[in-house]
N, C-alpha and C. Protein backbone atom coordinates (compact mmCIF):
# COMPACT_ATOMS: atom_id res chain seq x y z
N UNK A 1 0.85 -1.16 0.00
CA UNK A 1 0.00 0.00 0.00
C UNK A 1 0.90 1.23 0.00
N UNK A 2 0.61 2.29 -0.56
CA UNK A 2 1.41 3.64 -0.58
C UNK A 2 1.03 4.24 0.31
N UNK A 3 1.70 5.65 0.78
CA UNK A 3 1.05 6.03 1.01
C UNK A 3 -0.10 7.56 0.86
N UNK A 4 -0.44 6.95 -0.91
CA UNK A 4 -1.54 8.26 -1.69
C UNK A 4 -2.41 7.13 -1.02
N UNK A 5 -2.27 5.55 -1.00
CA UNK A 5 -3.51 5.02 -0.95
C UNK A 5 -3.95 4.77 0.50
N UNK A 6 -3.01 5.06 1.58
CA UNK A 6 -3.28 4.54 2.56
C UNK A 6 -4.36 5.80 3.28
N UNK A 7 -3.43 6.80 2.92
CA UNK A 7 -4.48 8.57 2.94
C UNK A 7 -5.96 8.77 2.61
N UNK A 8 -5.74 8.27 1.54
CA UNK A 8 -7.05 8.03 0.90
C UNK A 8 -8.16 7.32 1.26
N UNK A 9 -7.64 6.09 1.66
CA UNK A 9 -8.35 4.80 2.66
C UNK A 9 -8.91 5.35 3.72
N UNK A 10 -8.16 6.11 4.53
CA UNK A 10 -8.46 6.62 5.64
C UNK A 10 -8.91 8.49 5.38
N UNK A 11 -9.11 8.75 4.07
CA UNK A 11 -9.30 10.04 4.50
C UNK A 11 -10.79 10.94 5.53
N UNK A 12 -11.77 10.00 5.27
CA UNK A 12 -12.87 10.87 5.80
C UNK A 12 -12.77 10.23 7.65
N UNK A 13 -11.56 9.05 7.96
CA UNK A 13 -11.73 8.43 9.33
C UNK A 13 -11.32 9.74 10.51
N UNK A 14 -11.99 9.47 11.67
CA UNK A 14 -11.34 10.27 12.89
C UNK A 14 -10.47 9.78 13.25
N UNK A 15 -10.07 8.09 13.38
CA UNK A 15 -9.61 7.29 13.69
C UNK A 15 -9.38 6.07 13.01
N UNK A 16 -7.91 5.80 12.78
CA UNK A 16 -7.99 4.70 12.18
C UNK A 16 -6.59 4.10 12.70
N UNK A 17 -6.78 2.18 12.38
CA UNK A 17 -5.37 1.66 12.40
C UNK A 17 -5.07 0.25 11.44
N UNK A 18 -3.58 0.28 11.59
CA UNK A 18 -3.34 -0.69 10.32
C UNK A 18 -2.10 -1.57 11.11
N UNK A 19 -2.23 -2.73 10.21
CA UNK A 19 -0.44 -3.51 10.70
C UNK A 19 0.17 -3.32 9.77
N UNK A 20 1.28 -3.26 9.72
CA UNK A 20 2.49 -2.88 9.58
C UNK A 20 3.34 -4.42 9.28
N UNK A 21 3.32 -5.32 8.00
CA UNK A 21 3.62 -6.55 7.93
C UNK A 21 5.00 -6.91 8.23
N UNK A 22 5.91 -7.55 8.36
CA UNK A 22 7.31 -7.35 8.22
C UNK A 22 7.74 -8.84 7.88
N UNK A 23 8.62 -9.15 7.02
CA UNK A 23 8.82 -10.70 6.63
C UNK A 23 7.68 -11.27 6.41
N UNK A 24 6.80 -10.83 5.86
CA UNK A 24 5.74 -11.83 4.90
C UNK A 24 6.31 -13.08 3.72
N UNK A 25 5.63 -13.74 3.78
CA UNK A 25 5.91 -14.51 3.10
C UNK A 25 4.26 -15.15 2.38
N UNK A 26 4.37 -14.97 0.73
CA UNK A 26 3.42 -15.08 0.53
C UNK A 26 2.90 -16.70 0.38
N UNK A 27 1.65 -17.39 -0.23
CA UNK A 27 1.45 -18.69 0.46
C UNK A 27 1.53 -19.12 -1.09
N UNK A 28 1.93 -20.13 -1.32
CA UNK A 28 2.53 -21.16 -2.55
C UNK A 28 1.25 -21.04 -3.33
N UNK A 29 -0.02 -21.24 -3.02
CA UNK A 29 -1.09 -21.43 -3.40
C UNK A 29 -2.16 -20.79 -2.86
N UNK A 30 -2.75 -19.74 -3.49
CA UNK A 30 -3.81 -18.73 -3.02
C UNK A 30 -4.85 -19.23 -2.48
N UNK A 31 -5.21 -18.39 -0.95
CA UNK A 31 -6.52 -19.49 -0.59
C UNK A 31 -7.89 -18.67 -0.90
N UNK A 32 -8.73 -18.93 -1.36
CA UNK A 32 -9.48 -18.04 -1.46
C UNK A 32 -10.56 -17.67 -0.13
N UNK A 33 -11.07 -16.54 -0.21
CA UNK A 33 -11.87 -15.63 0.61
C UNK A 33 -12.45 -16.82 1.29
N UNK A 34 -13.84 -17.61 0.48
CA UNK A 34 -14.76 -18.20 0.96
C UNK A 34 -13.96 -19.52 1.50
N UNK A 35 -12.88 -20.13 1.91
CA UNK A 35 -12.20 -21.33 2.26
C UNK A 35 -11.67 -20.69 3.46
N UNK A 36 -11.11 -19.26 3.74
CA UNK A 36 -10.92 -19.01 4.76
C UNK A 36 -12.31 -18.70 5.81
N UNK A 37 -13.28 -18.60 5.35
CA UNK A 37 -14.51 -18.30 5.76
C UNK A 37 -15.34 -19.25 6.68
N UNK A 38 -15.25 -20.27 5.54
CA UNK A 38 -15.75 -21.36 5.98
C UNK A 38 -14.83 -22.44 6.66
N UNK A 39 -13.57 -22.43 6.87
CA UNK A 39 -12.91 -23.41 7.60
C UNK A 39 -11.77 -22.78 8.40
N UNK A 40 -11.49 -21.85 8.60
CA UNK A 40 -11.03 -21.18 9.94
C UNK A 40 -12.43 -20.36 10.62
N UNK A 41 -13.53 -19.77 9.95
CA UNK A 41 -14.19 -19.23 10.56
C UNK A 41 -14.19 -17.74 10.88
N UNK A 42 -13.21 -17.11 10.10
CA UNK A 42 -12.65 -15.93 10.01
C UNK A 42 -13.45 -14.83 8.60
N UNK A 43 -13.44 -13.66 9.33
CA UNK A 43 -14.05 -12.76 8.10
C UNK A 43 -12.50 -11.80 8.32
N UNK A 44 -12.40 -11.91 6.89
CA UNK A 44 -11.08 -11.27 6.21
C UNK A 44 -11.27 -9.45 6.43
N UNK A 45 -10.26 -8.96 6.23
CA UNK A 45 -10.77 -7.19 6.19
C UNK A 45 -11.87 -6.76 5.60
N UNK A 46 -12.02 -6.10 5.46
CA UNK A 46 -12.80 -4.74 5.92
C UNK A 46 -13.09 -4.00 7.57
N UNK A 47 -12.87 -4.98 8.15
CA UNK A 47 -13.32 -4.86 10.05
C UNK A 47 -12.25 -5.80 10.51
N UNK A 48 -12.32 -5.26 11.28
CA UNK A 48 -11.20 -6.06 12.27
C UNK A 48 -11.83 -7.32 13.69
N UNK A 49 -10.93 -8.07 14.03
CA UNK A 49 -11.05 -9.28 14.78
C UNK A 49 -10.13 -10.18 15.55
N UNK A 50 -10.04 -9.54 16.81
CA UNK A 50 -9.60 -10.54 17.95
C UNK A 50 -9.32 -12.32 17.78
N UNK A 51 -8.34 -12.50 17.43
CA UNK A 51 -8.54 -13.79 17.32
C UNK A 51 -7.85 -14.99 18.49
N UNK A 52 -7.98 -16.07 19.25
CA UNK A 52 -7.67 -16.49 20.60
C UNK A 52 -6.66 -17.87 19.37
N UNK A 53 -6.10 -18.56 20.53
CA UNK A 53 -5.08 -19.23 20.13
C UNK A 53 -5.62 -20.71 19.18
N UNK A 54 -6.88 -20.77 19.40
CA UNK A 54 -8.15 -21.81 18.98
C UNK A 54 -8.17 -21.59 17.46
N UNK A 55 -8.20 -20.29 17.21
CA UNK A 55 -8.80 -19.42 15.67
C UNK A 55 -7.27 -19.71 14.98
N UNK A 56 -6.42 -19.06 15.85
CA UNK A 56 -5.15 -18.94 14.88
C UNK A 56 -4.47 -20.13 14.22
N UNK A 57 -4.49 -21.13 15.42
CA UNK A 57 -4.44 -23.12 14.66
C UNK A 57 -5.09 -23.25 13.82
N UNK A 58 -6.57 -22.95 13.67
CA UNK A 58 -7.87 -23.36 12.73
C UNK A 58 -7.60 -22.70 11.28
N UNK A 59 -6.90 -21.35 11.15
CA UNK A 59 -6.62 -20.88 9.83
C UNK A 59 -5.11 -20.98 9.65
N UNK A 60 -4.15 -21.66 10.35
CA UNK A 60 -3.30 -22.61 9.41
C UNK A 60 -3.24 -23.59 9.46
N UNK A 61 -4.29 -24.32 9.69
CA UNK A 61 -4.38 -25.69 9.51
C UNK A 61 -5.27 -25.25 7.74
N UNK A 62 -6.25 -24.54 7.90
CA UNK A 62 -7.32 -24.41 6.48
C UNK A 62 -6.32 -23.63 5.45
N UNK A 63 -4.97 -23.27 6.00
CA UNK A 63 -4.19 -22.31 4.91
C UNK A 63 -3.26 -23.75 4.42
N UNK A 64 -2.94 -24.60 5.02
CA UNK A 64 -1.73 -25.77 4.88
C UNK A 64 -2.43 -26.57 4.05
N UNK A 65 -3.81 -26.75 3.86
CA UNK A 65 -4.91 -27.67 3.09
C UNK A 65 -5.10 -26.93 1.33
């Protein structure tokens, strides 16, 4: 993300926040939206989500598949 686009993203917010990735590594094979949905149980961005140590096993176990 730049940042014309990150400005932009956030321009009309009072408040906003983002992560900051570092050593990503992208995944051999793209998983799509609805596979993370339905088998970790996770809704991808737009909103944000707390996730406990239960969730985080469950979407790399559905990312390793």
């Amino acid at each position: 993300m730049t940042q014309i686009e990150f400005d932009q993203y956030y321009e009309d917010a009072s408040r906003g926040y983002g992560l900051r990735l570092r050593d990503a590594v992208p995944l051999a094979t793209p998983t799509p939206l609805h596979s993370i949905r339905a088998n970790a149980g996770l809704e991808p961005p737009q909103s944000f989500r707390y996730v406990n140590r239960f969730q985080v096993d469950q979407l790399t176990a559905a990312l390793a598949n």
